[in-house]
Protein backbone atom coordinates (compact mmCIF):
# COMPACT_ATOMS: atom_id res chain seq x y z
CA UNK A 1 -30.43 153.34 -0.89
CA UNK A 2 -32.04 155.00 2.33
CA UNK A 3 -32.15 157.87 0.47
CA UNK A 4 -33.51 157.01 -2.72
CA UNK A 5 -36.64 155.49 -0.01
CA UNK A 6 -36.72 158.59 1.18
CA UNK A 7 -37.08 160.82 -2.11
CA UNK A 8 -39.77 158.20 -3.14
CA UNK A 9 -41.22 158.35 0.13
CA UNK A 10 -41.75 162.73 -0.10
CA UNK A 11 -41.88 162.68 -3.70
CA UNK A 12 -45.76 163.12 -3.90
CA UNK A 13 -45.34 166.67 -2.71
CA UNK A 14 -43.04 167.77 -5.43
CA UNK A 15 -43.96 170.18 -8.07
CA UNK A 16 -42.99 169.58 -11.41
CA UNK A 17 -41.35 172.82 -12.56
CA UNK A 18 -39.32 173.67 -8.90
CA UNK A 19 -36.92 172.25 -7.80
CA UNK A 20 -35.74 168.56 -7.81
CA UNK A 21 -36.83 166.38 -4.69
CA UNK A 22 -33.43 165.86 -4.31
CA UNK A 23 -32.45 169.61 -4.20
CA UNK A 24 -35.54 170.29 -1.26
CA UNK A 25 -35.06 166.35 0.11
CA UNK A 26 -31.60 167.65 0.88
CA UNK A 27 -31.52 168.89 4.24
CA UNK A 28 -34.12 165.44 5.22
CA UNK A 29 -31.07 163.27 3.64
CA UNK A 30 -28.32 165.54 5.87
CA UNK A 31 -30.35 164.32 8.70
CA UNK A 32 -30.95 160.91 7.45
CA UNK A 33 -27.08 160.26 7.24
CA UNK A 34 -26.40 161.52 10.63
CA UNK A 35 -28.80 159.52 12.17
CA UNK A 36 -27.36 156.66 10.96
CA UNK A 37 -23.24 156.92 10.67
CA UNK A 38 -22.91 160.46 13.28
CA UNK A 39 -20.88 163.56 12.87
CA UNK A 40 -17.39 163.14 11.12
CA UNK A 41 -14.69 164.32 13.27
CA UNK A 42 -11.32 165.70 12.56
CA UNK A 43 -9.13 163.96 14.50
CA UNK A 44 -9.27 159.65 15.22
CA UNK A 45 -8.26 158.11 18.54
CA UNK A 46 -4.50 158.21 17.78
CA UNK A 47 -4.35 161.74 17.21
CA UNK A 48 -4.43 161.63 13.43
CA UNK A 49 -6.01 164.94 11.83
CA UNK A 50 -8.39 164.80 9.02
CA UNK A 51 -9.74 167.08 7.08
CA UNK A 52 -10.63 169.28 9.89
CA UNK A 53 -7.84 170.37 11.72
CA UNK A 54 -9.49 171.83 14.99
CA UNK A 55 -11.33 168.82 15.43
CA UNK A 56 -14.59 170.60 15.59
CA UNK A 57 -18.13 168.56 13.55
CA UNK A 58 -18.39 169.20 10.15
CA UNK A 59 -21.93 169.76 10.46
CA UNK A 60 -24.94 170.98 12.35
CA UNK A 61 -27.22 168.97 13.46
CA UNK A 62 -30.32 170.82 15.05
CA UNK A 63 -31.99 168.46 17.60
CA UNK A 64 -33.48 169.39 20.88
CA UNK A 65 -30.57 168.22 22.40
CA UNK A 66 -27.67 169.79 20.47
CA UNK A 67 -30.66 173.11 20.61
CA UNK A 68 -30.74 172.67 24.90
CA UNK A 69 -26.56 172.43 25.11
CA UNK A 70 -26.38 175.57 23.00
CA UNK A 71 -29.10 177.06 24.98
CA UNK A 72 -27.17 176.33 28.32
CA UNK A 73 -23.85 177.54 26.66
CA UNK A 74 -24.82 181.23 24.98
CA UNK A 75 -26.70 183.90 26.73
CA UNK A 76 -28.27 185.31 24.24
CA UNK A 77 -29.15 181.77 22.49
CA UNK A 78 -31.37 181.19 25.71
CA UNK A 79 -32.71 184.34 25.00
CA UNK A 80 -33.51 184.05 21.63
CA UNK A 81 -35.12 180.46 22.80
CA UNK A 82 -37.22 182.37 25.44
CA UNK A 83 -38.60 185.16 22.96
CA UNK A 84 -39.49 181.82 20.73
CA UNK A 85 -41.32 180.00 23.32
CA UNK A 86 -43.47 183.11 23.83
CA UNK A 87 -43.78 183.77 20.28
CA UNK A 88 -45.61 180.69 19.34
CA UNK A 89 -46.19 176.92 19.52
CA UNK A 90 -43.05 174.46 19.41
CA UNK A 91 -43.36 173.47 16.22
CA UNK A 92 -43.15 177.28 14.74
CA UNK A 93 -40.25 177.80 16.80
CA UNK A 94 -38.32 174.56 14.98
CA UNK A 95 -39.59 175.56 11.90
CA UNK A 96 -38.28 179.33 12.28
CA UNK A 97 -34.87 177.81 13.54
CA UNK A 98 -34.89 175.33 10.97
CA UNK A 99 -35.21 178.00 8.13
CA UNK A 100 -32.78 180.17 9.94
CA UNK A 101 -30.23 177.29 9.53
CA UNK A 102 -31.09 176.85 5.86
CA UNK A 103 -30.60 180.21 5.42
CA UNK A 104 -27.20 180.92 7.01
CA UNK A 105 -26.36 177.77 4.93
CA UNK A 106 -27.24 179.79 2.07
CA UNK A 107 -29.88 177.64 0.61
CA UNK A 108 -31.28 179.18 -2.28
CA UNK A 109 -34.78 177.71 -1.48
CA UNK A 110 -35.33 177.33 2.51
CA UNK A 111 -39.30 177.51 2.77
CA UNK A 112 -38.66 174.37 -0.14
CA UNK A 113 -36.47 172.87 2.14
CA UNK A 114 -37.95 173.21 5.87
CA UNK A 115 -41.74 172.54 4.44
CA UNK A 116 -40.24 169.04 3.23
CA UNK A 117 -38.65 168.59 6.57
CA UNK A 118 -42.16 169.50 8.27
CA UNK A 119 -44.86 168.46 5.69
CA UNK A 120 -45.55 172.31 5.23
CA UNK A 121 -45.95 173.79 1.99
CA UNK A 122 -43.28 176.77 1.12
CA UNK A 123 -45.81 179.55 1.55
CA UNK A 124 -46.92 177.83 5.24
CA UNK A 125 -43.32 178.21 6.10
CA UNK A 126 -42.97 181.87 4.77
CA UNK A 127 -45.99 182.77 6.73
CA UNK A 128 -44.70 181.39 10.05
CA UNK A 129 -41.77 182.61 9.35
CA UNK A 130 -42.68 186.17 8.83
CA UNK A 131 -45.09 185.76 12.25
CA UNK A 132 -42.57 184.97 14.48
CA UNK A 133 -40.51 187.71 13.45
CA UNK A 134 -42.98 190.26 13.99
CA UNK A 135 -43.92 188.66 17.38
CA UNK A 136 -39.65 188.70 17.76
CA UNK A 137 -39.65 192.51 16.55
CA UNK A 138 -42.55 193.26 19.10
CA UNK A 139 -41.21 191.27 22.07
CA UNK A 140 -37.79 193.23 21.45
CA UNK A 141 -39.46 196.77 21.08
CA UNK A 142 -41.44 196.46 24.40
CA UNK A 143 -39.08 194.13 26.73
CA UNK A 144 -35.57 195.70 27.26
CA UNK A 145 -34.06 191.85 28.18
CA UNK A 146 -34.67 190.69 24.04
CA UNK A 147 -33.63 194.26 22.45
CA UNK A 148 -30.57 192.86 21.39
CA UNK A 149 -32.68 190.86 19.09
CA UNK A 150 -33.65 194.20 16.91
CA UNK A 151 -30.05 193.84 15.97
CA UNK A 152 -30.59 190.74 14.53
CA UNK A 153 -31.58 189.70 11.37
CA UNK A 154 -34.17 187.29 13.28
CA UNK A 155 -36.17 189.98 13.90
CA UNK A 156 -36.13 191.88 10.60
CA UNK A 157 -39.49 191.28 9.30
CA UNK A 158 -38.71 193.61 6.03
């Protein structure tokens, strides 16, 4: 029922014609349910597997905190958080993450997606998008310590 709240709640900036606010409410609704039951696991208290054997989360859920334990955890994460930080305000950088995320989930649709989760409209999303690659690109071209990023596809601003 939360959900249906919540597709009634962002359905005034749908567009008849794209795609259903269920389709770009999708990723809000992923967040929605974690907030309120958590990450599935694989494997209960008595040792039990489930459906995922190495016990790992079935899903990614990108908060600040699960963003600052990664951070802490992979070198060239804290990089990539660094060149972010200087490539624009906070809320660029979790909208560029956030759209990264979509698109390694292969959403067919991430501006759709992260401008719902940010009250941005798709072409806002694009456009920061495409800035903080360039500023990414730039910030690898003229600091040796963020080159790796030019082998990235977070910097490719084709």
């Amino acid at each position: 029922m939360d959900a249906c709240y919540l597709i009634h709640d962002k359905a005034p900036g749908w567009k008849p014609g794209s795609a259903p606010p269920w389709f770009w409410a999708q990723a809000a609704i992923h967040q929605l349910v974690i907030h309120r039951v958590g990450h599935r696991q694989g494997a209960n208290e008595e040792g039990i597997e489930g459906d995922v054997s190495d016990g790992q989360t079935t899903a990614v859920d990108l908060t600040p905190e699960t963003w600052a334990i990664l951070i802490t955890q992979h070198e060239k994460l804290h990089l990539l958080d660094e060149a972010l930080s200087a490539a624009g305000s906070d809320r660029n950088r979790w909208v560029f993450l956030e759209y990264i995320l979509q698109q390694a989930s292969n959403d067919p649709s991430p501006a759709i997606t992260v401008g719902a989760m940010f009250e941005l409209t798709p072409a806002n999303v694009r456009q920061i998008v495409r800035r903080q690659r360039l500023r990414l690109q730039h910030l690898a071209q003229t600091n040796s310590r963020f080159a790796f990023l030019l082998e990235l596809p977070v910097a490719d601003a084709a």
